[in-house]
Protein backbone atom coordinates (compact mmCIF):
# COMPACT_ATOMS: atom_id res chain seq x y z
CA UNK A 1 143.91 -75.40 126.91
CA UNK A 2 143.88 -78.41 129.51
CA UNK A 3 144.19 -75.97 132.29
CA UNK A 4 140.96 -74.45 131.20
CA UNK A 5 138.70 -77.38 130.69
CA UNK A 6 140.03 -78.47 133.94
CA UNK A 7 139.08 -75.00 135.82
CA UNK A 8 136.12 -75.41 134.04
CA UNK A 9 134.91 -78.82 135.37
CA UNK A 10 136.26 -77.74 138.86
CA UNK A 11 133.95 -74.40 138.64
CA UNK A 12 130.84 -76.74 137.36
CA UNK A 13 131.17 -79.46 139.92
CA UNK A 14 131.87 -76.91 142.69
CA UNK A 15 128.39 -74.76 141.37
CA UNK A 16 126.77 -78.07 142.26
CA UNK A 17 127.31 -78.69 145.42
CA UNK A 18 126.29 -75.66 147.38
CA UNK A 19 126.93 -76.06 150.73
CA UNK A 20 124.51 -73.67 153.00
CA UNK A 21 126.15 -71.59 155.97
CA UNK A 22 122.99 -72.13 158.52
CA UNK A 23 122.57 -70.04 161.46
CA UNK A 24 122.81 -71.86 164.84
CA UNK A 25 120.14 -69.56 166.09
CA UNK A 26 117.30 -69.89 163.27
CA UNK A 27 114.34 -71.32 164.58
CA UNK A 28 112.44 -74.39 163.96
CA UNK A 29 109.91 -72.67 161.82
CA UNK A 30 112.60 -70.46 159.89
CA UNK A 31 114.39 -73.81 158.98
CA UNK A 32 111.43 -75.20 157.49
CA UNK A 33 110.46 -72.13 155.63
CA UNK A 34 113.56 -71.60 153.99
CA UNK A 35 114.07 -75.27 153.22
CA UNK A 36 110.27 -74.70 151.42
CA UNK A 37 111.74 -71.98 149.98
CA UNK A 38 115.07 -73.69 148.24
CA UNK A 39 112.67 -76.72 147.32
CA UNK A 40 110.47 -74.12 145.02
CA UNK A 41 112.79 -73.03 143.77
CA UNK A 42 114.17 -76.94 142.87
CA UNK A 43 117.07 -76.39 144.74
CA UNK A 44 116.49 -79.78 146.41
CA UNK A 45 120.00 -79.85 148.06
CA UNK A 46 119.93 -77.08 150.02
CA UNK A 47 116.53 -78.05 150.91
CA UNK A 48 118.15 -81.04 151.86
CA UNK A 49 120.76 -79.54 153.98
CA UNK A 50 118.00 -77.50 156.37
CA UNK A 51 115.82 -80.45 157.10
CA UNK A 52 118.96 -82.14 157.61
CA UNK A 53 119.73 -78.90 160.24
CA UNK A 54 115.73 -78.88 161.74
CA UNK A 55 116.29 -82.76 162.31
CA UNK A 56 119.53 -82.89 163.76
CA UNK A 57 118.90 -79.86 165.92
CA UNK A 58 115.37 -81.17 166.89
CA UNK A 59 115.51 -84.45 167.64
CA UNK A 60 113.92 -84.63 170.83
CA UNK A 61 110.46 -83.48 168.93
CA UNK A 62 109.25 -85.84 167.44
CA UNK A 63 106.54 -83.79 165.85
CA UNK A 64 109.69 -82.08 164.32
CA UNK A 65 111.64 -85.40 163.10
CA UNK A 66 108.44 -86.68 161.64
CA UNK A 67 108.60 -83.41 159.84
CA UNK A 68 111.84 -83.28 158.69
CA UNK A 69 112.00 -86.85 157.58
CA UNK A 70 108.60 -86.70 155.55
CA UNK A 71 110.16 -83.96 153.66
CA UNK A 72 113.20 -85.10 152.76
CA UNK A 73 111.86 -88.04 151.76
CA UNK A 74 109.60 -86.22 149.56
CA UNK A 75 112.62 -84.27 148.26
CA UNK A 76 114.26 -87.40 146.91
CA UNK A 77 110.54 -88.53 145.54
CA UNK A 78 110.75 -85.11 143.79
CA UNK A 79 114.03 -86.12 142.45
CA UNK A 80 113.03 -89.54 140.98
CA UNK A 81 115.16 -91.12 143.70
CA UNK A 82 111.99 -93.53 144.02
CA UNK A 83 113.84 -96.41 145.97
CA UNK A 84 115.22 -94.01 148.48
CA UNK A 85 112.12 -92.22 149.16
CA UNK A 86 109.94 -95.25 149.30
CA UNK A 87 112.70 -96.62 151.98
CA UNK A 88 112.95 -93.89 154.56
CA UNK A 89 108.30 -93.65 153.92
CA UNK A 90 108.03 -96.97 154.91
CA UNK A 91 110.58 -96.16 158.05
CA UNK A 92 108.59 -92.99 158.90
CA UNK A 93 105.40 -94.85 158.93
CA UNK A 94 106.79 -97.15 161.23
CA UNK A 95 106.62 -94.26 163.93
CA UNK A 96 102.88 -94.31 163.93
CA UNK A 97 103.14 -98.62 164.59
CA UNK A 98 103.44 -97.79 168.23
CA UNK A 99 100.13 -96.87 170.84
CA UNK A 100 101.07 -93.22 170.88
CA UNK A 101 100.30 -92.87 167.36
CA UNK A 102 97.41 -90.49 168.39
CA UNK A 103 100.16 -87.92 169.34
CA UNK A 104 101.55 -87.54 166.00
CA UNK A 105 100.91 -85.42 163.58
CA UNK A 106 98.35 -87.12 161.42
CA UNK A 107 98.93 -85.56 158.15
CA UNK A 108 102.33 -87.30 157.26
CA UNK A 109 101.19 -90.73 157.67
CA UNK A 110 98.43 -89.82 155.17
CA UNK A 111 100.94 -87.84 152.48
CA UNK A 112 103.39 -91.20 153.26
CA UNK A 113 100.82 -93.53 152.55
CA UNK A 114 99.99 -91.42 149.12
CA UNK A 115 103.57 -90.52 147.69
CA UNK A 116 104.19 -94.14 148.47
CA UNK A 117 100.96 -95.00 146.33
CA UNK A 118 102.63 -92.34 143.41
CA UNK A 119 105.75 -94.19 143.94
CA UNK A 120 104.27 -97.28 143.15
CA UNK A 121 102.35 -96.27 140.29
CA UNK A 122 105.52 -94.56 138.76
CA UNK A 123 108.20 -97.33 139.94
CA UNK A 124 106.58 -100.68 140.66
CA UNK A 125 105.95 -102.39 143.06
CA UNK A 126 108.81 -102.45 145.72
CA UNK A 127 111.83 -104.65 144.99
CA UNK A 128 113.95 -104.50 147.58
CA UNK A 129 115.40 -107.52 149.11
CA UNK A 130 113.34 -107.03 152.33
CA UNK A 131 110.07 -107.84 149.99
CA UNK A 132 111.34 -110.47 148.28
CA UNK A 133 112.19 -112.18 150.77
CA UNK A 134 108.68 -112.32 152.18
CA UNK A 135 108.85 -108.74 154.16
CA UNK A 136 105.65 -106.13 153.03
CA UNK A 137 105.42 -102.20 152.59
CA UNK A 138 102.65 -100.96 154.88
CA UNK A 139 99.33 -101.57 152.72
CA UNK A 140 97.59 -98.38 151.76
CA UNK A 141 94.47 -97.82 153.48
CA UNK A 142 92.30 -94.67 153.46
CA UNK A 143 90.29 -94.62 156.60
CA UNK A 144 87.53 -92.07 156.29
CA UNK A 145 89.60 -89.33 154.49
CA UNK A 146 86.18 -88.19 152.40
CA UNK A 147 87.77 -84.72 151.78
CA UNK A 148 88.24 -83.82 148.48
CA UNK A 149 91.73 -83.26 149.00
CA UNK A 150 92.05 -87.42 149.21
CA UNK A 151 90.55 -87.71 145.67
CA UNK A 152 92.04 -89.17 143.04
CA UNK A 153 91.41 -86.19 140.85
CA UNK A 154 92.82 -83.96 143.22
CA UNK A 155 96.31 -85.66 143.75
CA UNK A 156 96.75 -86.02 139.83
CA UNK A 157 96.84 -82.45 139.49
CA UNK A 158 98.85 -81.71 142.11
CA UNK A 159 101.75 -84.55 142.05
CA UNK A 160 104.20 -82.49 142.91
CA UNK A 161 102.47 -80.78 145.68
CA UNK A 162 102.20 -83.66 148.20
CA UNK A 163 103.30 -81.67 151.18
CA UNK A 164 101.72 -80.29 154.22
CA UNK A 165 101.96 -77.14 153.44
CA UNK A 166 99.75 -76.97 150.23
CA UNK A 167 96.72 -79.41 151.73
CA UNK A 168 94.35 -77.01 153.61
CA UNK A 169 92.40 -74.36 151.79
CA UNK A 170 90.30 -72.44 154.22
CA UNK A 171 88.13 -70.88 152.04
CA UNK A 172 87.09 -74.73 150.96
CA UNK A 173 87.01 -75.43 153.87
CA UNK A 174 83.97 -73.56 155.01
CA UNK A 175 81.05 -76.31 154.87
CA UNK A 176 79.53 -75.22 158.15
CA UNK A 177 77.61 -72.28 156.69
C-alpha cells in the first residue's frame, strides 16, 4: 500500500514539473509565441522555461531581453508571486534610466509602470529591505498616454491582460477618418 502512495506522489510531483525539450533552431518570434501560448493556457512554467530560452539565446538584443524579462515578470505577477515580480519590474525599468532610453521599446516601461501600480494596489506598498531603508520604487508617472487603453476603466477589465500583445486594436485605432 506504501509503495503505491509513494508512486503516486512521485507521478504527481513529476506531472508538475514539466520540463520543455526546446529546439535550438526556433526562432525569436516562435519562442515568444509558444511561450504566449503555454501562458493561455496557465501553464506558466513552461512559459517560463521559453522566455528563459528567448533570453538566454538573445542576449545581445536588448529589444529581446527587455522582452523576455517583462514577461516573465508578468508570469510571476500572474502567479501572485507579487514580491518577485515587483523586484525584477523595478530592475527592468532601470534599463530605460540610461540616455538611450529612446531606443527601447516603449511599451514595457509603460505595462512595468502599470502591473507595478496593480501590484501595489493588490500587495502594498513595497517592503523590501531596499525601501526601508530609505531606497524608492520608480514613482508612477503617466506622461501623455491619453489613449483609452491607459484608462483606469480599461485596465480593470483586463487585469490579466497586461501584455504587449493584447494593447493595440486597429480597428480603434482608426481616429484619422
Amino acid at each position: 500500500m506504501c509503495v503505491f502512495l509513494a508512486l503516486g506522489i512521485l507521478f504527481f510531483v513529476s506531472g508538475c514539473a514539466t520540463t520543455v525539450n526546446i529546439s535550438e533552431d526556433l526562432a525569436p518570434s516562435e519562442l515568444i509565441q509558444r511561450a504566449q501560448e503555454a501562458s493561455d493556457r496557465n501553464r506558466y512554467n513552461v512559459a517560463l522555461q521559453y522566455y528563459e530560452a528567448l533570453l538566454e539565446r538573445n542576449h545581445g538584443s536588448i529589444d529581446l531581453v527587455i522582452t523576455a524579462e517583462y514577461e516573465i515578470a508578468f508570469i510571476h505577477y500572474k502567479q501572485k508571486k507579487y514580491q518577485q515580480s515587483r523586484t525584477e519590474l523595478n530592475s527592468l525599468l532601470t534599463y530605460y534610466d540610461a540616455p538611450d532610453e529612446r531606443f527601447l521599446p516603449p511599451q514595457f516601461k509603460r505595462l512595468a509602470l502599470i502591473v507595478l501600480d496593480r501590484i501595489t494596489e493588490k500587495d502594498g506598498p513595497d517592503r523590501s529591505s531596499s525601501a526601508r531603508a530609505g531606497g524608492s520604487a520608480p514613482s508612477v508617472v503617466y506622461d501623455d498616454y491619453s489613449s483609452p487603453y491607459y484608462s483606469n476603466n480599461y485596465w480593470d477589465d483586463y487585469d490579466d491582460n497586461i501584455s504587449p500583445y493584447y494593447i493595440y486594436d486597429d480597428e480603434e485605432d482608426n481616429d484619422d477618418d
